[in-house]
PDB file of N, CA and C in Angstrom:
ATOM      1  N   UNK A   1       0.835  -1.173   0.000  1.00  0.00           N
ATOM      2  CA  UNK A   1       0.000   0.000   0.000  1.00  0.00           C
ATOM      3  C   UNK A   1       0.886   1.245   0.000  1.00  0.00           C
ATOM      4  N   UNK A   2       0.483   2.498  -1.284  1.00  0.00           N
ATOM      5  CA  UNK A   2       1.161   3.205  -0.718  1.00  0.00           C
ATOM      6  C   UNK A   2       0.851   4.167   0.070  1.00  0.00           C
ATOM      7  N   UNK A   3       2.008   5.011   0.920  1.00  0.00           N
ATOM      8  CA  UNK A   3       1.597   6.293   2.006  1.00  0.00           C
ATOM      9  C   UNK A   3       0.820   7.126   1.683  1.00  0.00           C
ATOM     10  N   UNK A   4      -0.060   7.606   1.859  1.00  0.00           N
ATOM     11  CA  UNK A   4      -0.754   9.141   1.558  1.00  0.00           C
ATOM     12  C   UNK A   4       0.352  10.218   1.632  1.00  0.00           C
ATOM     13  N   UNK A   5      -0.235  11.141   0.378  1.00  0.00           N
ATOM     14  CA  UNK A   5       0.111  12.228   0.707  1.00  0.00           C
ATOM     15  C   UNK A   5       0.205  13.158   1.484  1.00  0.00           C
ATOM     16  N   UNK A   6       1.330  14.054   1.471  1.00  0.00           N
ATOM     17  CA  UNK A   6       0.816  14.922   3.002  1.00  0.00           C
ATOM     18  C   UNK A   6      -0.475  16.100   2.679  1.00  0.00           C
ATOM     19  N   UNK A   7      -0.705  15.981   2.446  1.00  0.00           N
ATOM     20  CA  UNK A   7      -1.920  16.868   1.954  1.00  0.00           C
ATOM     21  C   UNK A   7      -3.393  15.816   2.476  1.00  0.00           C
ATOM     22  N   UNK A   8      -3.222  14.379   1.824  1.00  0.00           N
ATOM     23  CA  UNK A   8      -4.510  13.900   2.369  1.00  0.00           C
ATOM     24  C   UNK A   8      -4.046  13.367   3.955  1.00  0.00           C
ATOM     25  N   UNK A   9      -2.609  13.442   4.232  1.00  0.00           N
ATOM     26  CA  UNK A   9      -2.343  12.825   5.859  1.00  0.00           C
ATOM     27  C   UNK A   9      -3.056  14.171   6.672  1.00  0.00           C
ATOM     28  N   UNK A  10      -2.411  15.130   6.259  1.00  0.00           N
ATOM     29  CA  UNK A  10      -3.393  16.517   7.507  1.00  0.00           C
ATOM     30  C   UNK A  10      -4.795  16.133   7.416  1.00  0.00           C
ATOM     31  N   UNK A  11      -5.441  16.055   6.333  1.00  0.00           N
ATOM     32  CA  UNK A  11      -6.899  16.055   6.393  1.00  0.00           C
ATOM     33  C   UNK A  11      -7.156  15.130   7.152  1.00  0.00           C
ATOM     34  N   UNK A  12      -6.147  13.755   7.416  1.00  0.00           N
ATOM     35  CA  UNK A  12      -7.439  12.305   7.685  1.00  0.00           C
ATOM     36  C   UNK A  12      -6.802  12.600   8.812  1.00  0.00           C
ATOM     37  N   UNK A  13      -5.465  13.998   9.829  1.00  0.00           N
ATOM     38  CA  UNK A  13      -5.320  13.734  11.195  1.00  0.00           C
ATOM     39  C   UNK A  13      -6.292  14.782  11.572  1.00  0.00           C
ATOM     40  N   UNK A  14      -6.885  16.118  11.104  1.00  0.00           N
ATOM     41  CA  UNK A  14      -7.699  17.031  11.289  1.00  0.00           C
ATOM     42  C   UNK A  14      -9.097  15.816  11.250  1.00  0.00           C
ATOM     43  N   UNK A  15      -9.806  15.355  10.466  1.00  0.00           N
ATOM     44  CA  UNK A  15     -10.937  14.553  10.654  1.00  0.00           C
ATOM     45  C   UNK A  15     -11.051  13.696  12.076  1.00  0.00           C
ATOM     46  N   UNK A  16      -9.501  12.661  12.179  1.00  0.00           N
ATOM     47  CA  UNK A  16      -9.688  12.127  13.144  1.00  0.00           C
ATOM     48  C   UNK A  16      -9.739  12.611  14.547  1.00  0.00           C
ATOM     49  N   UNK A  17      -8.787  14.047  14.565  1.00  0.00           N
ATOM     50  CA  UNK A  17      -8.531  14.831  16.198  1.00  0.00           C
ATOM     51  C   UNK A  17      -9.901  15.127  15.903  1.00  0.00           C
ATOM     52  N   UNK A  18     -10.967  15.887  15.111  1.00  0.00           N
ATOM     53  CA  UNK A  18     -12.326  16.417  15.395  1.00  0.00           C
ATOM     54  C   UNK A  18     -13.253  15.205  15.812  1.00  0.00           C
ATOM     55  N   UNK A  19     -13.195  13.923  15.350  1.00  0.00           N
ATOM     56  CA  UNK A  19     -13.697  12.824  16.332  1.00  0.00           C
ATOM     57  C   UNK A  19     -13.299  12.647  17.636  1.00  0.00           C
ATOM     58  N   UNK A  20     -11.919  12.591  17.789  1.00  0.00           N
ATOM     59  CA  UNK A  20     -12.135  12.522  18.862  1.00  0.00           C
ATOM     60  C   UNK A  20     -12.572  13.278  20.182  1.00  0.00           C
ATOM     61  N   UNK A  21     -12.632  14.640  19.594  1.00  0.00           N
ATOM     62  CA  UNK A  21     -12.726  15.913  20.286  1.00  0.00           C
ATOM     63  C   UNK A  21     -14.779  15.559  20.839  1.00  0.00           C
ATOM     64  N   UNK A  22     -15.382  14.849  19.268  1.00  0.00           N
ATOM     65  CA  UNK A  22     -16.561  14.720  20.015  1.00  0.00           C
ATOM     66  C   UNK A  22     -16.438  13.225  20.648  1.00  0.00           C
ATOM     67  N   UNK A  23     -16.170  12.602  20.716  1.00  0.00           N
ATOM     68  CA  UNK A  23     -15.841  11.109  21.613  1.00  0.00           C
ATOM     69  C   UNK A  23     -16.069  11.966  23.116  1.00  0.00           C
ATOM     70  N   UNK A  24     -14.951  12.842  23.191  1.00  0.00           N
ATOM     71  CA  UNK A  24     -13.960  13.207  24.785  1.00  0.00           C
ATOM     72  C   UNK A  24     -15.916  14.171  25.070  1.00  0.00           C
ATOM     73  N   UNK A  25     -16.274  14.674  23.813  1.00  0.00           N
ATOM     74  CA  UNK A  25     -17.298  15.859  24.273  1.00  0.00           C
ATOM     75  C   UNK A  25     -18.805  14.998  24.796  1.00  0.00           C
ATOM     76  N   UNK A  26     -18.740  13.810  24.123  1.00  0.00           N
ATOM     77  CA  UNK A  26     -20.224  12.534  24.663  1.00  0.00           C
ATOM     78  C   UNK A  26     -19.763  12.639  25.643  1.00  0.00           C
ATOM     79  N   UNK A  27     -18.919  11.834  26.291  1.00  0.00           N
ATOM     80  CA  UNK A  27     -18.130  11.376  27.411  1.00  0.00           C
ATOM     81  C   UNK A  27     -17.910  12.580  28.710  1.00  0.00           C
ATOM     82  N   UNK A  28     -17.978  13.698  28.135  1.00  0.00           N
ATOM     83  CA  UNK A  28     -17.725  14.969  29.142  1.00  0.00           C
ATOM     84  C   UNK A  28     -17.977  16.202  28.893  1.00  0.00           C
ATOM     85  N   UNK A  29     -20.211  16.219  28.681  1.00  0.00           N
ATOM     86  CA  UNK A  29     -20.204  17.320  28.154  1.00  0.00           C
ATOM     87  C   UNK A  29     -19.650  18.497  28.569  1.00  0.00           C
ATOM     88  N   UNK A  30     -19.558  19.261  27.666  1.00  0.00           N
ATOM     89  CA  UNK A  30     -18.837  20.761  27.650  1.00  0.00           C
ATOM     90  C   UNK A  30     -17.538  20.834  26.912  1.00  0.00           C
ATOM     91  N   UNK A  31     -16.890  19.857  27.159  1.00  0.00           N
ATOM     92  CA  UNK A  31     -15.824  19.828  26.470  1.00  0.00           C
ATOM     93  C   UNK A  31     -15.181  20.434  25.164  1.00  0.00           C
ATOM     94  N   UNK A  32     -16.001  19.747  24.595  1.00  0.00           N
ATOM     95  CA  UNK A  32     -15.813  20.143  22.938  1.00  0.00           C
ATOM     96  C   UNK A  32     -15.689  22.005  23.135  1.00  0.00           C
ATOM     97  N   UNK A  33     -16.911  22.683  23.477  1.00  0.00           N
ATOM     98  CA  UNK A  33     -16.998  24.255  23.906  1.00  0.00           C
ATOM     99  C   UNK A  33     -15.676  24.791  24.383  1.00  0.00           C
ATOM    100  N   UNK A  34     -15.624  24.230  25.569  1.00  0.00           N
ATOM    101  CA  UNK A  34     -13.872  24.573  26.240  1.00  0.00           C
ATOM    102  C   UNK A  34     -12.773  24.710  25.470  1.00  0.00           C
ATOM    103  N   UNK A  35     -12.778  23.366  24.501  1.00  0.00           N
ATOM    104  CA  UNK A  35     -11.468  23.326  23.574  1.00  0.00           C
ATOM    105  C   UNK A  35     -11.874  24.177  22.572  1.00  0.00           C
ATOM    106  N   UNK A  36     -13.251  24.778  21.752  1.00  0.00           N
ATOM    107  CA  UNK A  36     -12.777  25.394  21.245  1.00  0.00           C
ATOM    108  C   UNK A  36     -12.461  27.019  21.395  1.00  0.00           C
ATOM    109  N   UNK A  37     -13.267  27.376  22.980  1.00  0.00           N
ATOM    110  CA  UNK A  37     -12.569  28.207  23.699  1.00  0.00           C
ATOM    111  C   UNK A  37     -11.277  28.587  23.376  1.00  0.00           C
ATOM    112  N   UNK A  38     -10.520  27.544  23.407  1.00  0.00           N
ATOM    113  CA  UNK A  38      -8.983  27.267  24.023  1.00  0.00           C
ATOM    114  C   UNK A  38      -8.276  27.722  22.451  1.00  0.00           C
ATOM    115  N   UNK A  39      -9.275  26.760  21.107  1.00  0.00           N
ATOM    116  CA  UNK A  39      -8.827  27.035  20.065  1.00  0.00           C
ATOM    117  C   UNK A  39      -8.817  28.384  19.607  1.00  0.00           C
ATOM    118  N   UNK A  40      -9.838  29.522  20.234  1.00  0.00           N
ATOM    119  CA  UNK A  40     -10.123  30.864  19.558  1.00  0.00           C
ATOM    120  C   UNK A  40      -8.651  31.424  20.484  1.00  0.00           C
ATOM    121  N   UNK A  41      -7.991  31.228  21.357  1.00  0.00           N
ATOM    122  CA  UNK A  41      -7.062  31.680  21.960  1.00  0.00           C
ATOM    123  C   UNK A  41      -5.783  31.516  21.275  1.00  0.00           C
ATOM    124  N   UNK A  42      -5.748  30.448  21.301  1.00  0.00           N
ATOM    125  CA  UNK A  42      -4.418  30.217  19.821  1.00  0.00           C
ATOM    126  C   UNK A  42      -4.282  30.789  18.521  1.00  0.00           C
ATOM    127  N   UNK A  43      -5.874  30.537  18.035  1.00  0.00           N
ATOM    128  CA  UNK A  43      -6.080  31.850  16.904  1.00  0.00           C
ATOM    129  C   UNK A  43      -5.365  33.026  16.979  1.00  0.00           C
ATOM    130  N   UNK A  44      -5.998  33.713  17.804  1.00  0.00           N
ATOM    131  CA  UNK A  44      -5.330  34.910  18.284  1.00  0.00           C
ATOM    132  C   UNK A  44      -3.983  35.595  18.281  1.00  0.00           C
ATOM    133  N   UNK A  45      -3.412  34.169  19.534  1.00  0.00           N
ATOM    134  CA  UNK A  45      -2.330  34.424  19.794  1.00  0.00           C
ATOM    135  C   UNK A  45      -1.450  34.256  18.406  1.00  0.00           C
ATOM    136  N   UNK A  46      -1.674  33.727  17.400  1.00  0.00           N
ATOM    137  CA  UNK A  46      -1.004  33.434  15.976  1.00  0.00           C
ATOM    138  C   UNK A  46      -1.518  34.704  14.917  1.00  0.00           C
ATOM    139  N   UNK A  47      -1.893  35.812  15.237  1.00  0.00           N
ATOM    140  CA  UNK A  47      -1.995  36.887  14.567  1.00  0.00           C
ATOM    141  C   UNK A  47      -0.762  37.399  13.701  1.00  0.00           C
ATOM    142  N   UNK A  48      -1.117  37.521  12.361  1.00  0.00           N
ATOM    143  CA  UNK A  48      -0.506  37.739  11.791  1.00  0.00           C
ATOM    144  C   UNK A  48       0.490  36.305  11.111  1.00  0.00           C
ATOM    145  N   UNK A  49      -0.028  35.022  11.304  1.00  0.00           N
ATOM    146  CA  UNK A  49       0.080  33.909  10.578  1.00  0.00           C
ATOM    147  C   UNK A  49      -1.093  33.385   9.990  1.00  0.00           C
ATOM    148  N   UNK A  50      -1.258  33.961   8.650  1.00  0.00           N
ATOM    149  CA  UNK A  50      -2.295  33.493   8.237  1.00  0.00           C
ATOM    150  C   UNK A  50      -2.471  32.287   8.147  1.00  0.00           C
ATOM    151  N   UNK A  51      -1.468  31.235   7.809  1.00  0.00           N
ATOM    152  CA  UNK A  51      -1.505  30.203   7.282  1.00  0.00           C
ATOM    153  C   UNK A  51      -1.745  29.209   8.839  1.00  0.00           C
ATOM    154  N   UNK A  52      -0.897  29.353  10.026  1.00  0.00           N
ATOM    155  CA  UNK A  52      -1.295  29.071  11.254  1.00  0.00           C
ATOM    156  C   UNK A  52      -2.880  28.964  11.606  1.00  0.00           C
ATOM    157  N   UNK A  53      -3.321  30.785  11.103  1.00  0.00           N
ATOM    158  CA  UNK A  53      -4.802  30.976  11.575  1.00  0.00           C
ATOM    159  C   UNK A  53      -5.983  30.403  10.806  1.00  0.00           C
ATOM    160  N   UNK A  54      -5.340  29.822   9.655  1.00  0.00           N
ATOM    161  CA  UNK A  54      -6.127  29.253   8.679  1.00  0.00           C
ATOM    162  C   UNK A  54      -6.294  27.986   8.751  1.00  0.00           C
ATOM    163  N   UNK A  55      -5.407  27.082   9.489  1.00  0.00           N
ATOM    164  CA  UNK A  55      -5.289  25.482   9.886  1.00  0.00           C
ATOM    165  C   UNK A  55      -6.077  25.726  11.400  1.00  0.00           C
ATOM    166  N   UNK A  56      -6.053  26.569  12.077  1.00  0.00           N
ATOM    167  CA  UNK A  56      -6.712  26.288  13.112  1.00  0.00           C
ATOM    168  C   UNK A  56      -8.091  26.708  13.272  1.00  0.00           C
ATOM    169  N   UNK A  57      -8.166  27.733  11.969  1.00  0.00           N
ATOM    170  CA  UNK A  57      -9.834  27.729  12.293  1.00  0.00           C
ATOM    171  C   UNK A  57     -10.446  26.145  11.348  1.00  0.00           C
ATOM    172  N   UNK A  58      -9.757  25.542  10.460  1.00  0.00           N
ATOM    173  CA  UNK A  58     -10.371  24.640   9.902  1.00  0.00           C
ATOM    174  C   UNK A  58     -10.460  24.040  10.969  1.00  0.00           C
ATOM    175  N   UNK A  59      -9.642  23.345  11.918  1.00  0.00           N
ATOM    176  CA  UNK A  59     -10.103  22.500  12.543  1.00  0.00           C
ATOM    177  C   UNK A  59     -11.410  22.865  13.814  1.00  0.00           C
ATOM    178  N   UNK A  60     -11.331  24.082  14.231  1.00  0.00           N
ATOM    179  CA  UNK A  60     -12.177  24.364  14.732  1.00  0.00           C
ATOM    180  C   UNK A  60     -13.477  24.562  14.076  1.00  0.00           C
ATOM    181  N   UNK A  61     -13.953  24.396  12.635  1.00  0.00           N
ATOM    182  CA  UNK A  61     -14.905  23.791  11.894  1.00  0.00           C
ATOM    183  C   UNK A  61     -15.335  22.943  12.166  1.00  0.00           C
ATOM    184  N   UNK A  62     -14.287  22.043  12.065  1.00  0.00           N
ATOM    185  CA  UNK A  62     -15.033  20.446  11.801  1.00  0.00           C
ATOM    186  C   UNK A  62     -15.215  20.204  13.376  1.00  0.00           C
ATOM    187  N   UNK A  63     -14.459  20.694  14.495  1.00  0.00           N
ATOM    188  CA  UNK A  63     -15.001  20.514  15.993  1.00  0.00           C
ATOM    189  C   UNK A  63     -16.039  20.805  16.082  1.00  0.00           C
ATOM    190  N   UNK A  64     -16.475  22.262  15.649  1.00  0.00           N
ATOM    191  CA  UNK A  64     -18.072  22.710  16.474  1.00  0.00           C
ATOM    192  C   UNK A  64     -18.886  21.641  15.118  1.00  0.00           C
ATOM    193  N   UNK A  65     -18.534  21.734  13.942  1.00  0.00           N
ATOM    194  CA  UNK A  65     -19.345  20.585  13.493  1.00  0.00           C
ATOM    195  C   UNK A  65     -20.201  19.487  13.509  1.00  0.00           C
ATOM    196  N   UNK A  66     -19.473  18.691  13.964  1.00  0.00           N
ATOM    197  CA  UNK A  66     -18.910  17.305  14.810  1.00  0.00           C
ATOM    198  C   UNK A  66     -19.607  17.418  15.862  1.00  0.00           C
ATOM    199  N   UNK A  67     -19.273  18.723  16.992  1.00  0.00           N
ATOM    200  CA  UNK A  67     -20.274  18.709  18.080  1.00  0.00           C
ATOM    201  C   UNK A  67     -21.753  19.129  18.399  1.00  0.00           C
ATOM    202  N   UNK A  68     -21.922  19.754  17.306  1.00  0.00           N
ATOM    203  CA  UNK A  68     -23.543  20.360  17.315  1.00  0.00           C
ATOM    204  C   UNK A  68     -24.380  19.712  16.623  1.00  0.00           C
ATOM    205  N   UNK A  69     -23.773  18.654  15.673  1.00  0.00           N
ATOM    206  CA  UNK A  69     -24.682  17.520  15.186  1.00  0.00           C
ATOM    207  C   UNK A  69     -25.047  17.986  13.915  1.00  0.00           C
ATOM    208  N   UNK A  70     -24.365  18.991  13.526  1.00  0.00           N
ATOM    209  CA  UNK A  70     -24.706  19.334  12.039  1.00  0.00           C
ATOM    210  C   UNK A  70     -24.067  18.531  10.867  1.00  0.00           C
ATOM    211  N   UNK A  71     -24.581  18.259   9.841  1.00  0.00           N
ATOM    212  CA  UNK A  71     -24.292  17.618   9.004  1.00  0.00           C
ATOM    213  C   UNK A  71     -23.406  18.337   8.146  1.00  0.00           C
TER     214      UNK A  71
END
């Protein structure tokens, strides 16, 4: 088999951390909210990296996603 690309490896580790983010959020509501609390803080603090602020709001997509049950 061969390796994925790094292009489809970020996507399938961004898909899988946003599962597990709702796994940890069944298991302990609020959670998911907190982290992405935590994620709008990192945002921030990475001002002026777009490319930083642009990987972390994707993943904070697919978190509140994932957690609000939207399709």
């Amino acid at each position: 088999m061969k390796v994925p690309d790094s292009t489809t490896a970020l996507y399938s580790l961004n898909a899988a951390y946003a599962v597990l983010v709702k796994t940890l959020d069944e298991q302990s509501p609020g959670f998911g909210d907190k982290l992405l609390g935590n994620l709008d803080k990192v945002y921030e603090q990475n001002k002026g990296q777009k490319s930083s602020q642009l990987a972390i709001a994707q993943i904070g997509i697919i978190v509140k996603t994932l957690i609000s049950g939207q399709d």
